[in-house]
N, C-alpha and C. Protein backbone atom coordinates (compact mmCIF):
# COMPACT_ATOMS: atom_id res chain seq x y z
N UNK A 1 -9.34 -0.37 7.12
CA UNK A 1 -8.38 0.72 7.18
C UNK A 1 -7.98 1.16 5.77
N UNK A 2 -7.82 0.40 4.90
CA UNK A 2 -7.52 0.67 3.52
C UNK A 2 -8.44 1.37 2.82
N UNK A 3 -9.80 1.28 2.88
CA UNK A 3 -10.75 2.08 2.48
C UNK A 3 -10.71 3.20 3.18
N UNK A 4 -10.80 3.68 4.35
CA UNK A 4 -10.29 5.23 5.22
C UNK A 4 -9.26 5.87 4.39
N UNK A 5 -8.45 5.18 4.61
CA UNK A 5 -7.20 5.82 3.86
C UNK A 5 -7.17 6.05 1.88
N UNK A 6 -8.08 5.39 1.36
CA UNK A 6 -8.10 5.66 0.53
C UNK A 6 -9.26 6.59 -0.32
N UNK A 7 -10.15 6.61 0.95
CA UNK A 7 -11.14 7.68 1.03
C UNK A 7 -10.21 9.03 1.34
N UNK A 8 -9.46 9.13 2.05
CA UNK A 8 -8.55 10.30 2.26
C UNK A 8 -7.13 10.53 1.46
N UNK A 9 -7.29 9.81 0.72
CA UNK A 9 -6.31 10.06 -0.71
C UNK A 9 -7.10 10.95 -1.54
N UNK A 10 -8.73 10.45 -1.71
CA UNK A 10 -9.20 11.05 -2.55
C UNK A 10 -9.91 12.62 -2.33
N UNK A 11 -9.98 12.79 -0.98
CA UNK A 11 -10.35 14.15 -0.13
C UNK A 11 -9.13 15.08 -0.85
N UNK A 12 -7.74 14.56 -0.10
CA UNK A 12 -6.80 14.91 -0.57
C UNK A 12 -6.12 15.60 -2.07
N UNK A 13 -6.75 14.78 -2.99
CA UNK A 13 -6.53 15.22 -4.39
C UNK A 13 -7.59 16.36 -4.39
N UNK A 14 -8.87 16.24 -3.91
CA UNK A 14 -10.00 17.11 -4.42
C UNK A 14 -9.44 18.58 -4.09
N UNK A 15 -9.02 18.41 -2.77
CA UNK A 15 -8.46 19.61 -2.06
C UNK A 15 -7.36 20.45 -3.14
N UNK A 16 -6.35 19.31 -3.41
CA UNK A 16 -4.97 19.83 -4.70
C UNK A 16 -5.57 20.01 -5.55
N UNK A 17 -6.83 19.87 -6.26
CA UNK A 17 -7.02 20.14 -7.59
C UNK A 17 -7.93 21.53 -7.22
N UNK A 18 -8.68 22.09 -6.14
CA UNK A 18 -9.73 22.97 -6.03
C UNK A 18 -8.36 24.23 -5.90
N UNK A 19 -7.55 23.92 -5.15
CA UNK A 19 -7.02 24.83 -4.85
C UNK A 19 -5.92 25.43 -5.93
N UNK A 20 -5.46 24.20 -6.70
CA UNK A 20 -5.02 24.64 -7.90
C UNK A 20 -5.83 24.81 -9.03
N UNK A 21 -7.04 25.54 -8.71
CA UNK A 21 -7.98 26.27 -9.46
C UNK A 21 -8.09 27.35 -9.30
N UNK A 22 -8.21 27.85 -7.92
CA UNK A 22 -8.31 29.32 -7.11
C UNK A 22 -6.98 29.74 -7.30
N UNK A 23 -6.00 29.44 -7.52
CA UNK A 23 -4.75 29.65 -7.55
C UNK A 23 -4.09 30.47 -9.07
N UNK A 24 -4.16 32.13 -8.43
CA UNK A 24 -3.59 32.84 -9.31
C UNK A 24 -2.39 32.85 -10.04
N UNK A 25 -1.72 32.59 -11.23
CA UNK A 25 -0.60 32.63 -11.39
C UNK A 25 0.11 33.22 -11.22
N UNK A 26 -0.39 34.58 -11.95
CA UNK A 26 0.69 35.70 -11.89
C UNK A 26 1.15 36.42 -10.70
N UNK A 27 -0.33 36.54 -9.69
CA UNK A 27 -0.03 36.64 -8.57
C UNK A 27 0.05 35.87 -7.54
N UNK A 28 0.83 35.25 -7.11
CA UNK A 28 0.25 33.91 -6.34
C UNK A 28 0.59 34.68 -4.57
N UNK A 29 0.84 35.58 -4.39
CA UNK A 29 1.01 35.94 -2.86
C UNK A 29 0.13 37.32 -2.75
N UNK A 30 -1.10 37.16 -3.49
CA UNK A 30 -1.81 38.09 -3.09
C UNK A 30 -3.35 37.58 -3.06
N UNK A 31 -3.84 38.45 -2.11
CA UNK A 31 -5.61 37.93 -1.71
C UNK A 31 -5.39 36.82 -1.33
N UNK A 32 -7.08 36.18 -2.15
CA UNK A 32 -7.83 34.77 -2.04
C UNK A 32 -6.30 33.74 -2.34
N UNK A 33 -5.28 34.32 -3.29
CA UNK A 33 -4.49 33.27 -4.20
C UNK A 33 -3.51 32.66 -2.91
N UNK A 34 -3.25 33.71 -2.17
CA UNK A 34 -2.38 33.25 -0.90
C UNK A 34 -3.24 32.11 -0.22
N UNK A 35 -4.03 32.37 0.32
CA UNK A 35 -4.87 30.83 0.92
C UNK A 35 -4.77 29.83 0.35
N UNK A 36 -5.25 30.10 -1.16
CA UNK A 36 -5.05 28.78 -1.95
C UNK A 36 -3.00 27.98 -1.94
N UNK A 37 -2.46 29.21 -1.78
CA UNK A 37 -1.19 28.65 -1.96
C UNK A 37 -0.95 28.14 -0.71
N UNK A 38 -1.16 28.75 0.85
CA UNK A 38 -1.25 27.78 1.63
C UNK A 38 -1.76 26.86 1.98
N UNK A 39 -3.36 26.39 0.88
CA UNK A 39 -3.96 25.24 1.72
C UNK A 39 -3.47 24.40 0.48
N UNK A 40 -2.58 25.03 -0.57
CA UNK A 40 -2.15 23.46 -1.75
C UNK A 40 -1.28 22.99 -0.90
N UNK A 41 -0.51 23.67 -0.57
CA UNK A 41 0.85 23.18 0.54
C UNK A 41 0.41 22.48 1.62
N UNK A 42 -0.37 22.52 2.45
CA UNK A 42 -1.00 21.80 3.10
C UNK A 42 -1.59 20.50 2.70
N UNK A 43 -2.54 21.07 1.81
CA UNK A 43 -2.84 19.42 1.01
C UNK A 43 -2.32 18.46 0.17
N UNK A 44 -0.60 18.99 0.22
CA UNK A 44 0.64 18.53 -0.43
C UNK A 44 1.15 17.41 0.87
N UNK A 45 1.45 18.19 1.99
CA UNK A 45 1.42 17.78 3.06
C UNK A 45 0.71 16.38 3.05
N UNK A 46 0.04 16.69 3.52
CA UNK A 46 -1.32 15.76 4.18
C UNK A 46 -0.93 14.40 3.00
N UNK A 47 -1.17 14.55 1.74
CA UNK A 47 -0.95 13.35 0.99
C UNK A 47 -0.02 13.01 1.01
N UNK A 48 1.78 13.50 1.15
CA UNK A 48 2.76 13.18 1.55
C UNK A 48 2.64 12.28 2.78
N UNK A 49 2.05 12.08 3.84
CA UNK A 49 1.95 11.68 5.18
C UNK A 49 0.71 10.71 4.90
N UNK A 50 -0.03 10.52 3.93
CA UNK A 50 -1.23 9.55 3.87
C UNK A 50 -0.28 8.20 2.79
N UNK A 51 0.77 8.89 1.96
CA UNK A 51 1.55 8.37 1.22
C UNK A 51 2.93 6.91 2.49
N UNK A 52 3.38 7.95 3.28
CA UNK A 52 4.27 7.38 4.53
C UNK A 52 3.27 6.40 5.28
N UNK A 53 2.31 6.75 5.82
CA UNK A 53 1.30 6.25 6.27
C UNK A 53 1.04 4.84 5.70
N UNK A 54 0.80 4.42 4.28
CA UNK A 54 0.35 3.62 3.51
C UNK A 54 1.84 2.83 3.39
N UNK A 55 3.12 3.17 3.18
CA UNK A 55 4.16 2.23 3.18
C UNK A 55 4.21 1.43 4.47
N UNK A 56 4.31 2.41 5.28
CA UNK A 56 4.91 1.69 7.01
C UNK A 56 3.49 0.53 7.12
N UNK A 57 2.33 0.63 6.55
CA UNK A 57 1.76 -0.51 6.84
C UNK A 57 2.26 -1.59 5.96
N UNK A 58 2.23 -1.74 5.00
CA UNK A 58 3.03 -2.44 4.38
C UNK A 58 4.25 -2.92 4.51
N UNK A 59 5.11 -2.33 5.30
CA UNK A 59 6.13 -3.09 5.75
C UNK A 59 6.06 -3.55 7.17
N UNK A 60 4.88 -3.45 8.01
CA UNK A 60 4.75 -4.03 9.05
C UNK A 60 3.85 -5.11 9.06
N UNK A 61 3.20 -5.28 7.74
CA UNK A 61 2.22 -6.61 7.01
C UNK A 61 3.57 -7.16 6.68
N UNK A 62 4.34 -7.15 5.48
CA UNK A 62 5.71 -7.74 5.45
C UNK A 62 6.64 -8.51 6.96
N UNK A 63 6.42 -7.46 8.21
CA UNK A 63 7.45 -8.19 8.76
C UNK A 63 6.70 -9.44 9.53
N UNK A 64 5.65 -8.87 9.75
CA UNK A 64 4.48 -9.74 10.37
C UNK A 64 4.12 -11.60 9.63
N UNK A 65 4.61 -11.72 8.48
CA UNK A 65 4.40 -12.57 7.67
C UNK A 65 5.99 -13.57 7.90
């Protein structure tokens, strides 16, 4: 399980870094730049919840012990 999940940490970053590439500055709510601003947020998301994900096992290895 630790390798899954840390295979999807690294999906995760690829995603935040591609998209904060496509990602216009000046305009950021127009065209292509809008997608990118919703799929960084998304892939902000997602690692936020792979992040929660990764504690609660750890404290259920903790209580388990």
């Amino acid at each position: 399980m630790k390798i899954f999940t840390n295979i999807l940490f690294l999906i995760t970053l690829i995603f935040i870094v591609a998209n904060l590439l496509k990602l216009d500055y000046i305009n950021p709510l127009k065209g292509d730049s809008m997608i990118a601003l919703i799929s960084l947020t998304a892939s902000l998301c997602a690692f936020l919840l792979l992040l929660i994900f990764r504690m609660s096992k750890k404290i259920e290895n903790k209580l388990k012990k």
